[in-house]
Protein backbone atom coordinates (compact mmCIF):
# COMPACT_ATOMS: atom_id res chain seq x y z
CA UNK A 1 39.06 22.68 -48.17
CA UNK A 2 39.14 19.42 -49.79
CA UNK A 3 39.35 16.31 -48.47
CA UNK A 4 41.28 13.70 -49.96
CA UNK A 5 42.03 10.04 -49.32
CA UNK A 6 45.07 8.57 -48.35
CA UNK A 7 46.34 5.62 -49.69
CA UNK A 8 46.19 2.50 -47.60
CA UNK A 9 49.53 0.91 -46.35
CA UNK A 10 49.76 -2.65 -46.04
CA UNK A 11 51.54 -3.59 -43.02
CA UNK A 12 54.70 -6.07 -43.20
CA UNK A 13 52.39 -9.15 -41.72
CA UNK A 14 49.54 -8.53 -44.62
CA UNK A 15 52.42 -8.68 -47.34
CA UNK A 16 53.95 -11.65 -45.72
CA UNK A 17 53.38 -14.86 -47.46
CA UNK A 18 49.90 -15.67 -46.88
CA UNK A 19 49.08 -19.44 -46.22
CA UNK A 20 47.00 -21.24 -48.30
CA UNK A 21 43.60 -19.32 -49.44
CA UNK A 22 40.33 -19.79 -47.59
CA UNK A 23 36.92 -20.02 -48.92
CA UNK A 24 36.10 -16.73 -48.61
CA UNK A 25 32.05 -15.95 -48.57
CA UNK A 26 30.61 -12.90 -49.60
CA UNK A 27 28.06 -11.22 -47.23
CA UNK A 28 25.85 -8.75 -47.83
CA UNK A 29 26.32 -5.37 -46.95
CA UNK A 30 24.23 -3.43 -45.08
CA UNK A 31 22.75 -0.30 -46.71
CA UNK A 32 24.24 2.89 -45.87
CA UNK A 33 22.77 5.76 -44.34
CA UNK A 34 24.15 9.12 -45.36
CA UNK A 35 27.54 9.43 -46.44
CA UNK A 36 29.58 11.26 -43.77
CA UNK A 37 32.72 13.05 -44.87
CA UNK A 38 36.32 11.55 -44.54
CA UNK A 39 38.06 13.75 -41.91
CA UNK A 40 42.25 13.24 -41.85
CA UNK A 41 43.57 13.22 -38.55
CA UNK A 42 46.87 14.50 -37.61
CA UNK A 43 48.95 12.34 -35.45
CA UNK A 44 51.59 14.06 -33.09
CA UNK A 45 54.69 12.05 -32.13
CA UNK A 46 56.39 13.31 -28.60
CA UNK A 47 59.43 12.09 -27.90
CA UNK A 48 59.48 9.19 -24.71
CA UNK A 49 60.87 11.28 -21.61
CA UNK A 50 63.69 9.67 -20.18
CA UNK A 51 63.38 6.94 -18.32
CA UNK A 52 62.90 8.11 -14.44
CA UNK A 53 65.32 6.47 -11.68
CA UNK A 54 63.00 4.04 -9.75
CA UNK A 55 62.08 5.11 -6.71
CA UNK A 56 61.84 2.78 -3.67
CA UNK A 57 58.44 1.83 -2.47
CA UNK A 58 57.45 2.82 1.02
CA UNK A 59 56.91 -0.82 2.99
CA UNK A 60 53.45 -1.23 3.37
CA UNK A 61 52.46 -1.73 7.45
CA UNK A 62 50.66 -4.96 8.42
CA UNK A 63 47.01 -4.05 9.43
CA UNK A 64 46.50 -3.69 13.28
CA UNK A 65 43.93 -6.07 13.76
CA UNK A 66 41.37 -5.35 16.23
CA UNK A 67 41.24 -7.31 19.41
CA UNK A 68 38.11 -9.32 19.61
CA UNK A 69 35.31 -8.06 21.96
CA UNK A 70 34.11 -10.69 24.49
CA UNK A 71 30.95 -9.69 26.15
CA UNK A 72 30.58 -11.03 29.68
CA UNK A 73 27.98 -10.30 32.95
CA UNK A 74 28.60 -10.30 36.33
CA UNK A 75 26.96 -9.89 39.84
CA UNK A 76 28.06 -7.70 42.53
CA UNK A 77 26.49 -5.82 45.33
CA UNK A 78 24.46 -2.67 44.92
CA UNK A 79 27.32 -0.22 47.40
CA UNK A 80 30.07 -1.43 45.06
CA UNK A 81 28.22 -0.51 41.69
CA UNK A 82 27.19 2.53 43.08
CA UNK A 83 31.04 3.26 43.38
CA UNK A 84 31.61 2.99 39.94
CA UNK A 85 29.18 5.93 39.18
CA UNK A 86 31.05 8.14 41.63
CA UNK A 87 34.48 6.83 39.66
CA UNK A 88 32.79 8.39 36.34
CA UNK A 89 31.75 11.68 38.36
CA UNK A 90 35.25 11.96 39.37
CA UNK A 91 36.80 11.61 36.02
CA UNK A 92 34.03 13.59 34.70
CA UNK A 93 35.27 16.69 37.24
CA UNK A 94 38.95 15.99 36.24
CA UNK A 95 38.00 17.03 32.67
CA UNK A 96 38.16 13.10 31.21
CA UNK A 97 34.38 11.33 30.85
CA UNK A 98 34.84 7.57 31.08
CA UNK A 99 32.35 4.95 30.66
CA UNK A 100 31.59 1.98 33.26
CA UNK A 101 33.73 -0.45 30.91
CA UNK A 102 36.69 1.66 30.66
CA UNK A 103 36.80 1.90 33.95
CA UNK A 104 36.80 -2.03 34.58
CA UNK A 105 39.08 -2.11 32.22
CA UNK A 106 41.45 0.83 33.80
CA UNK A 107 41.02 -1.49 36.83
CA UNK A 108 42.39 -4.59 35.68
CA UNK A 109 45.41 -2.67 34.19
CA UNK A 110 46.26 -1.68 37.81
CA UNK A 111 45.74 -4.75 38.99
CA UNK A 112 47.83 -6.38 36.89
CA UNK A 113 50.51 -3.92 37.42
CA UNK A 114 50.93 -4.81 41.07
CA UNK A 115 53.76 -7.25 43.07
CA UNK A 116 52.27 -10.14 43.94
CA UNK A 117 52.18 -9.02 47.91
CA UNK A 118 49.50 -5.77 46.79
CA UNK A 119 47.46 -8.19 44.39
CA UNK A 120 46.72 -10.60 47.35
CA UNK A 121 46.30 -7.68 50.02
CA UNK A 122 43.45 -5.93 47.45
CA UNK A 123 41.98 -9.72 47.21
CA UNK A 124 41.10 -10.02 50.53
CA UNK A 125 39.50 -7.42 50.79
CA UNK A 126 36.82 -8.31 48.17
CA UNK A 127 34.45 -10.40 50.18
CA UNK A 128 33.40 -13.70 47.93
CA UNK A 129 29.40 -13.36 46.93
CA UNK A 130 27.34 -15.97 45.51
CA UNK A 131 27.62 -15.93 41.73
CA UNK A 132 24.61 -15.79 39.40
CA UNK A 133 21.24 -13.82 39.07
CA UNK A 134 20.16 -12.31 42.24
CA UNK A 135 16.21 -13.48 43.22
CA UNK A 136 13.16 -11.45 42.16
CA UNK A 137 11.75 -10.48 45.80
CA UNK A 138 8.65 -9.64 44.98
């Protein structure tokens, strides 16, 4: 098969008229390595579908931020931390592991969910302890 060489169309803004000539300088060409042979490609036109009915983009949600951690320590007595681990054993037997925090945490909620009346009655019976570090006793 032979190949042969299509003519070269000039396109409507080369045959325009041009403006007024430029200097034109003349380079040097590089040399050329091995002649490769002209291949003619075949360009397929498909027709444009038709134009598909926009479809209305889902709202995008606003990202739950995350609540911000505050890290805190406390002091209480030895019986009433010991309580806490028999809180986790309990959950632990009613098929739901919770940590020491969530359990604090689980706490509060009730707390918070109670008349005023229950909120002082479960006050008073906290007794008040000294804050801060207990002593080394050494």
């Amino acid at each position: 098969m032979a190949t042969t060489k299509t003519p070269v169309r000039k396109t409507a803004a080369k045959t325009a008229a041009a403006p007024a000539p430029k200097k034109v300088t003349v380079k040097k060409a590089a040399p050329r390595k091995a002649a490769q042979p002209v291949v003619s490609k075949k360009v397929v036109l498909t027709p444009k579908p038709a134009a598909a009915p926009q479809v209305a983009q889902p709202i995008k949600t606003a990202k739950v931020k995350k609540p911000k951690m505050v890290r805190d320590s406390f002091t209480m007595p030895k019986d009433e931390y010991t309580v806490i681990d028999s809180l986790k054993v309990r959950s632990g037997k009613l098929g739901h592991s919770v940590k020491k925090s969530e359990l604090l945490r689980a706490g509060i909620k009730a707390l918070a969910a109670m008349s005023d009346i229950q909120f002082k009655a479960a006050l008073s019976n906290v007794p008040t302890i000294k804050t801060g570090r207990p002593k080394n006793v050494k």
